[in-house]
PDB file of N, CA and C in Angstrom:
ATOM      1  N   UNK A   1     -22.270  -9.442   7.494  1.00  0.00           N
ATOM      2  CA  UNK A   1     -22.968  -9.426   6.224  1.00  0.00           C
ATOM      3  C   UNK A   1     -22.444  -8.257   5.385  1.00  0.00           C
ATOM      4  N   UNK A   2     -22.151  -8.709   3.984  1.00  0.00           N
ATOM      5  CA  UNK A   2     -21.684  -7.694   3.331  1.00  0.00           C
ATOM      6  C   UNK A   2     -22.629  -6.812   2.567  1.00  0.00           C
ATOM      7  N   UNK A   3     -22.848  -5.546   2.772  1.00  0.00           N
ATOM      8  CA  UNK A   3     -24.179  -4.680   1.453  1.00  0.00           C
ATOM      9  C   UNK A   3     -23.759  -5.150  -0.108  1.00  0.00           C
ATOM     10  N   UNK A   4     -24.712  -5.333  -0.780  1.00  0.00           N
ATOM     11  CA  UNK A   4     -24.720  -5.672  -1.847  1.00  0.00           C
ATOM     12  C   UNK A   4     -23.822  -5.073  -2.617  1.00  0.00           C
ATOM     13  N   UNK A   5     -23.636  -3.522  -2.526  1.00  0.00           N
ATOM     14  CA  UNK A   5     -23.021  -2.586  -3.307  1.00  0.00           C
ATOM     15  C   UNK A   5     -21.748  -2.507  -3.224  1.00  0.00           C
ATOM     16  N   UNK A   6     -21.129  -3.554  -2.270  1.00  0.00           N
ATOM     17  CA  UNK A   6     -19.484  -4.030  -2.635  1.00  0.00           C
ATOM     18  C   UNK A   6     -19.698  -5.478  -2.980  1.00  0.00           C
ATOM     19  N   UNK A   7     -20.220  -6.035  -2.649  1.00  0.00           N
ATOM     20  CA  UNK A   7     -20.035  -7.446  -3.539  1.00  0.00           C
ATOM     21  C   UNK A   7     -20.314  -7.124  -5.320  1.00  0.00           C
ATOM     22  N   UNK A   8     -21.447  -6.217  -5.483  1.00  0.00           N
ATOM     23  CA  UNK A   8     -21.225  -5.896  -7.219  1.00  0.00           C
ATOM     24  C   UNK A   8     -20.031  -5.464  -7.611  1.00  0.00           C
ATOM     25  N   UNK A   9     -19.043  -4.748  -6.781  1.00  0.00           N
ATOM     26  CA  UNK A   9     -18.095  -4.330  -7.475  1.00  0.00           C
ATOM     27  C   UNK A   9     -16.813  -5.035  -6.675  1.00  0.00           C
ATOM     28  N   UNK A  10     -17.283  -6.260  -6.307  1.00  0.00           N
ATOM     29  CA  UNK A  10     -16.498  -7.572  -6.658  1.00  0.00           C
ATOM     30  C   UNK A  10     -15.448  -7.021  -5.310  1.00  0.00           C
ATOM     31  N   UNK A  11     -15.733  -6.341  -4.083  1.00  0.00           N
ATOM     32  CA  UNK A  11     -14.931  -6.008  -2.865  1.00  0.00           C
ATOM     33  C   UNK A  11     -15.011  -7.189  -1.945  1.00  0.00           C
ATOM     34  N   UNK A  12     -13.885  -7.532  -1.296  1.00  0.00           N
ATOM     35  CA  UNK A  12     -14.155  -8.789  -0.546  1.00  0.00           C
ATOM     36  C   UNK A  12     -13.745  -8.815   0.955  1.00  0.00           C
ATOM     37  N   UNK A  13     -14.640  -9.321   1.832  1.00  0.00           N
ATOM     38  CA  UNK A  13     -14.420  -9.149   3.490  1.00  0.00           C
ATOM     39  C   UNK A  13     -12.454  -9.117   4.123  1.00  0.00           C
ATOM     40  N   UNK A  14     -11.790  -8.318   4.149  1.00  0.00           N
ATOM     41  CA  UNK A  14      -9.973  -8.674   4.704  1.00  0.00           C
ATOM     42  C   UNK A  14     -10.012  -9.285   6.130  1.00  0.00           C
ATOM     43  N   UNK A  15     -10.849  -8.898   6.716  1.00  0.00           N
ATOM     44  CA  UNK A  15     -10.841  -9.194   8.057  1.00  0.00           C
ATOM     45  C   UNK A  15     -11.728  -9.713   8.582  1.00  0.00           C
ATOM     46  N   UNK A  16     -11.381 -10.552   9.741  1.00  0.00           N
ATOM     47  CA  UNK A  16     -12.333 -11.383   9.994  1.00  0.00           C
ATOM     48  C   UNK A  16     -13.090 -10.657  11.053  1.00  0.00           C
ATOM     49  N   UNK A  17     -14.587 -10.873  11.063  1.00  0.00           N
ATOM     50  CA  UNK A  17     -15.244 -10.421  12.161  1.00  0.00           C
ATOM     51  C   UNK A  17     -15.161 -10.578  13.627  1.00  0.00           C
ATOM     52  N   UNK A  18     -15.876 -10.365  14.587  1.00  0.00           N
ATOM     53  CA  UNK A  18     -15.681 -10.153  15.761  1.00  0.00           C
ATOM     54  C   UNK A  18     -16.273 -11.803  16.520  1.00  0.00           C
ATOM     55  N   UNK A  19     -16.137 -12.374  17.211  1.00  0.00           N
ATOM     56  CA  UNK A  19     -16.417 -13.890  17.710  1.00  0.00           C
ATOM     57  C   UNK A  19     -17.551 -13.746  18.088  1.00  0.00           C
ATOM     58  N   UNK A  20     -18.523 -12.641  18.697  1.00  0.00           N
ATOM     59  CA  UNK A  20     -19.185 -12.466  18.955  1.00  0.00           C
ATOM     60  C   UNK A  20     -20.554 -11.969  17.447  1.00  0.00           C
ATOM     61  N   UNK A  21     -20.208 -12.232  16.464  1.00  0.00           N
ATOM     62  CA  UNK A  21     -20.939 -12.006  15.784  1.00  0.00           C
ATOM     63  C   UNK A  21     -22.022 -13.414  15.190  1.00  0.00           C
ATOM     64  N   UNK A  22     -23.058 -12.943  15.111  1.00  0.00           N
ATOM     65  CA  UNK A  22     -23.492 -14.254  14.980  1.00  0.00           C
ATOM     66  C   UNK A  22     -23.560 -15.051  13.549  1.00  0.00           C
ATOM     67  N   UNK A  23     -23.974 -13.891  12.556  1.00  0.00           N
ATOM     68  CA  UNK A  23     -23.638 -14.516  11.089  1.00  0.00           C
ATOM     69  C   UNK A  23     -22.126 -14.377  10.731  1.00  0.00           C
ATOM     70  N   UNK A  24     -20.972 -15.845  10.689  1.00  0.00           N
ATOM     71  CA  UNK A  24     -19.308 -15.447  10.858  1.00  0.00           C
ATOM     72  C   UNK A  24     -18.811 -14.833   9.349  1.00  0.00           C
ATOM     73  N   UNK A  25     -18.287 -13.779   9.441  1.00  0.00           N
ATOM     74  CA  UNK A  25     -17.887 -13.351   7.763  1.00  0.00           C
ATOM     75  C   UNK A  25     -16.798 -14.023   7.353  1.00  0.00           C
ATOM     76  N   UNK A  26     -16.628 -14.433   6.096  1.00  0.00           N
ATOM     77  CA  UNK A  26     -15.690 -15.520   5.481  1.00  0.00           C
ATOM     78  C   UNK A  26     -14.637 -14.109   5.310  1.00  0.00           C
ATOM     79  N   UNK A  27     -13.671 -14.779   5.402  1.00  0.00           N
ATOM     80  CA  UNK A  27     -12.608 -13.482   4.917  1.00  0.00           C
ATOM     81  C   UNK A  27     -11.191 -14.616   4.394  1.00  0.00           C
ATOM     82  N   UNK A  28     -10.036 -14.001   3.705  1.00  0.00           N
ATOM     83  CA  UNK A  28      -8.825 -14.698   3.696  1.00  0.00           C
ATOM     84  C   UNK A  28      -7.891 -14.283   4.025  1.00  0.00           C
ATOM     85  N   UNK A  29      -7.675 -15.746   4.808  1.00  0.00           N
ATOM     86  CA  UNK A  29      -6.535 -15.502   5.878  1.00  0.00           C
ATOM     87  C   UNK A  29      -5.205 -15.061   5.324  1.00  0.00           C
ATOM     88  N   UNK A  30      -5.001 -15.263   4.430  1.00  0.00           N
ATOM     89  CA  UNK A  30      -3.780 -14.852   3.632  1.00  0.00           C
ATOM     90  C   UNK A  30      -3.347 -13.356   3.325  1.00  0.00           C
ATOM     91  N   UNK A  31      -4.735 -12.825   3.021  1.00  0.00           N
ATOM     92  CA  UNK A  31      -4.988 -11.497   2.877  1.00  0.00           C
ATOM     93  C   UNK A  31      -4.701 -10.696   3.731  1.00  0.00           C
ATOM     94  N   UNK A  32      -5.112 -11.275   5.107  1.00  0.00           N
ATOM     95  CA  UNK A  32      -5.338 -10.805   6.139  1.00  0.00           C
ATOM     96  C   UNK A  32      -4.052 -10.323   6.768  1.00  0.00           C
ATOM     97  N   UNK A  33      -3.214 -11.567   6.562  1.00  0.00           N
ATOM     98  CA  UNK A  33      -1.862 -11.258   7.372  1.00  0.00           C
ATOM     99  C   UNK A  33      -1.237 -10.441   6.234  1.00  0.00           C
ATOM    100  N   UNK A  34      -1.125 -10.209   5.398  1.00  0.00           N
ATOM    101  CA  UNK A  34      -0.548  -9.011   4.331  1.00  0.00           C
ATOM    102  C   UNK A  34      -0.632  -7.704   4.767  1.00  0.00           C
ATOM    103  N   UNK A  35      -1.968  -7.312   5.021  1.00  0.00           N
ATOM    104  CA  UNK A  35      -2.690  -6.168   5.718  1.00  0.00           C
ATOM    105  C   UNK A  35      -2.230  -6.112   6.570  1.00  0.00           C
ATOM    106  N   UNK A  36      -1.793  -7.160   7.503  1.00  0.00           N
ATOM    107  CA  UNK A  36      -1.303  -6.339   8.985  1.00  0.00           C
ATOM    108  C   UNK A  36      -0.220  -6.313   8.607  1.00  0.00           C
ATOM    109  N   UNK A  37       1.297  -7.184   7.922  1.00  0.00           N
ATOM    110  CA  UNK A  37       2.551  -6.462   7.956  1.00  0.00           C
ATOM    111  C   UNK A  37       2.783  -5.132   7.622  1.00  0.00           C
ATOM    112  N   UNK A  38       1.488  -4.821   6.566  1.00  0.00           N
ATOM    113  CA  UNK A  38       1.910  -3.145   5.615  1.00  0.00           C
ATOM    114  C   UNK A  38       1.334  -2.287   7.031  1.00  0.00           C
ATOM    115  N   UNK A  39       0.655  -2.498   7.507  1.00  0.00           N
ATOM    116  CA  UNK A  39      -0.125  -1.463   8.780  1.00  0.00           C
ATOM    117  C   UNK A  39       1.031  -1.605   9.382  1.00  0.00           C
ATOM    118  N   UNK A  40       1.987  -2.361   9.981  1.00  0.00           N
ATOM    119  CA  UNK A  40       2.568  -2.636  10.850  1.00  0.00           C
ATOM    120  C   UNK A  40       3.885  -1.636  10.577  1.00  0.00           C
ATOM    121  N   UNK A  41       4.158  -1.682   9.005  1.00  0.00           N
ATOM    122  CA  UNK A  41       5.096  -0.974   8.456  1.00  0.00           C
ATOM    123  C   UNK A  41       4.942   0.495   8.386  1.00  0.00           C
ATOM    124  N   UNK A  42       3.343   0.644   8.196  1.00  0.00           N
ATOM    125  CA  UNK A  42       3.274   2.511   8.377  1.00  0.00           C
ATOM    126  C   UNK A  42       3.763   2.985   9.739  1.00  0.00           C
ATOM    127  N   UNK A  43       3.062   2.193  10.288  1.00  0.00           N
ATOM    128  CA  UNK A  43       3.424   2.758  11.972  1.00  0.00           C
ATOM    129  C   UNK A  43       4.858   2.765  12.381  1.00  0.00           C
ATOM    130  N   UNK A  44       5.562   1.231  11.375  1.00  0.00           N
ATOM    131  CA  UNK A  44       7.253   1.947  11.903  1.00  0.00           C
ATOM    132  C   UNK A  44       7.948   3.093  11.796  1.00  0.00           C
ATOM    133  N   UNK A  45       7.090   3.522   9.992  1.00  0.00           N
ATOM    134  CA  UNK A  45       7.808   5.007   9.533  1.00  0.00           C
ATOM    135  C   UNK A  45       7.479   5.854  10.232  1.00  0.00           C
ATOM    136  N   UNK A  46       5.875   5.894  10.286  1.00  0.00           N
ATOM    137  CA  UNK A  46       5.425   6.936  10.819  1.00  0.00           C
ATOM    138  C   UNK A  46       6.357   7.317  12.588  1.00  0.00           C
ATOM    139  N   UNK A  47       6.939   6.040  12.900  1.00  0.00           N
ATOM    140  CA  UNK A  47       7.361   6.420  14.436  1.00  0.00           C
ATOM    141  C   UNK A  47       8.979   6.783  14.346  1.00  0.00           C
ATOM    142  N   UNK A  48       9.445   6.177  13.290  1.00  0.00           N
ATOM    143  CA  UNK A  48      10.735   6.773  12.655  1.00  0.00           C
ATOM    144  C   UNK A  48      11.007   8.111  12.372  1.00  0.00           C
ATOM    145  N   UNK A  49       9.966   8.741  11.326  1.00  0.00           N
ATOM    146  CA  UNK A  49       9.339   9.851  11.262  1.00  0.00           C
ATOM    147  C   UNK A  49       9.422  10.878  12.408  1.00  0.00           C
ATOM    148  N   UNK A  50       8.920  10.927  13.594  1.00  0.00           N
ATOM    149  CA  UNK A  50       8.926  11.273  14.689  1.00  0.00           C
ATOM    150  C   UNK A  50      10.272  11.408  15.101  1.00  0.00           C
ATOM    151  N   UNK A  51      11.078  10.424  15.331  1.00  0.00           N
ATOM    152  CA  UNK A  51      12.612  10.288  15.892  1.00  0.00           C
ATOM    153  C   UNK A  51      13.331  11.352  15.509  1.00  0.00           C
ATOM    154  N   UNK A  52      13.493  11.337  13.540  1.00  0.00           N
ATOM    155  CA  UNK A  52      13.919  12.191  13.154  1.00  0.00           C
ATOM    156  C   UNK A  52      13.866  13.158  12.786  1.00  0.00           C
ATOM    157  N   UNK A  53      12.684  14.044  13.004  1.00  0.00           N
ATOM    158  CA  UNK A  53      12.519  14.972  13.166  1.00  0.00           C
ATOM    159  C   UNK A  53      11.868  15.828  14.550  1.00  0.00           C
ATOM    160  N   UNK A  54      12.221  15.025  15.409  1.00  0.00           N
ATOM    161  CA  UNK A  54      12.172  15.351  16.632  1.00  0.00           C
ATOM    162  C   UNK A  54      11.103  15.810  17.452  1.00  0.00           C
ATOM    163  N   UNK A  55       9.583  15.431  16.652  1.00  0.00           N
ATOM    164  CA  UNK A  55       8.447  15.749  17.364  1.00  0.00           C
ATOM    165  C   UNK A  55       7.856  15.183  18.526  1.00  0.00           C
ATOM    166  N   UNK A  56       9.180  14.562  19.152  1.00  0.00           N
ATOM    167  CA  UNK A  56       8.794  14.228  20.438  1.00  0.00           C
ATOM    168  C   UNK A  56       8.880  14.984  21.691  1.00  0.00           C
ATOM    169  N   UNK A  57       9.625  16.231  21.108  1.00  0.00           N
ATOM    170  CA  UNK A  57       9.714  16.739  22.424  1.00  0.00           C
ATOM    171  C   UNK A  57       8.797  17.303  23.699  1.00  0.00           C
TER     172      UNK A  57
END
């Protein structure tokens, strides 16, 4: 369930809820997979990041 005070300012569910939830939140799927390539992309830099500057040691 979404609080009122993002649906007034027109915010909309990205992700879908948990299977176990009992009221299911509508979300779009389209959206959804967008969100994970860019997440997917921080974490490459961010691990790139690391490589080259060597904070792995």
């Amino acid at each position: 369930m979404v609080p009122r005070h993002f649906e007034r300012q027109g915010i909309r569910a990205c992700m879908p809820g948990r299977k176990q939830r009992k009221i299911p939140v509508k979300y779009d799927k389209r959206r959804y997979k967008r969100r994970n390539r860019i997440e997917i992309m921080f974490g490459r830099l961010k691990d790139r990041r690391r490589v080259a500057t060597r904070y792995d040691r």
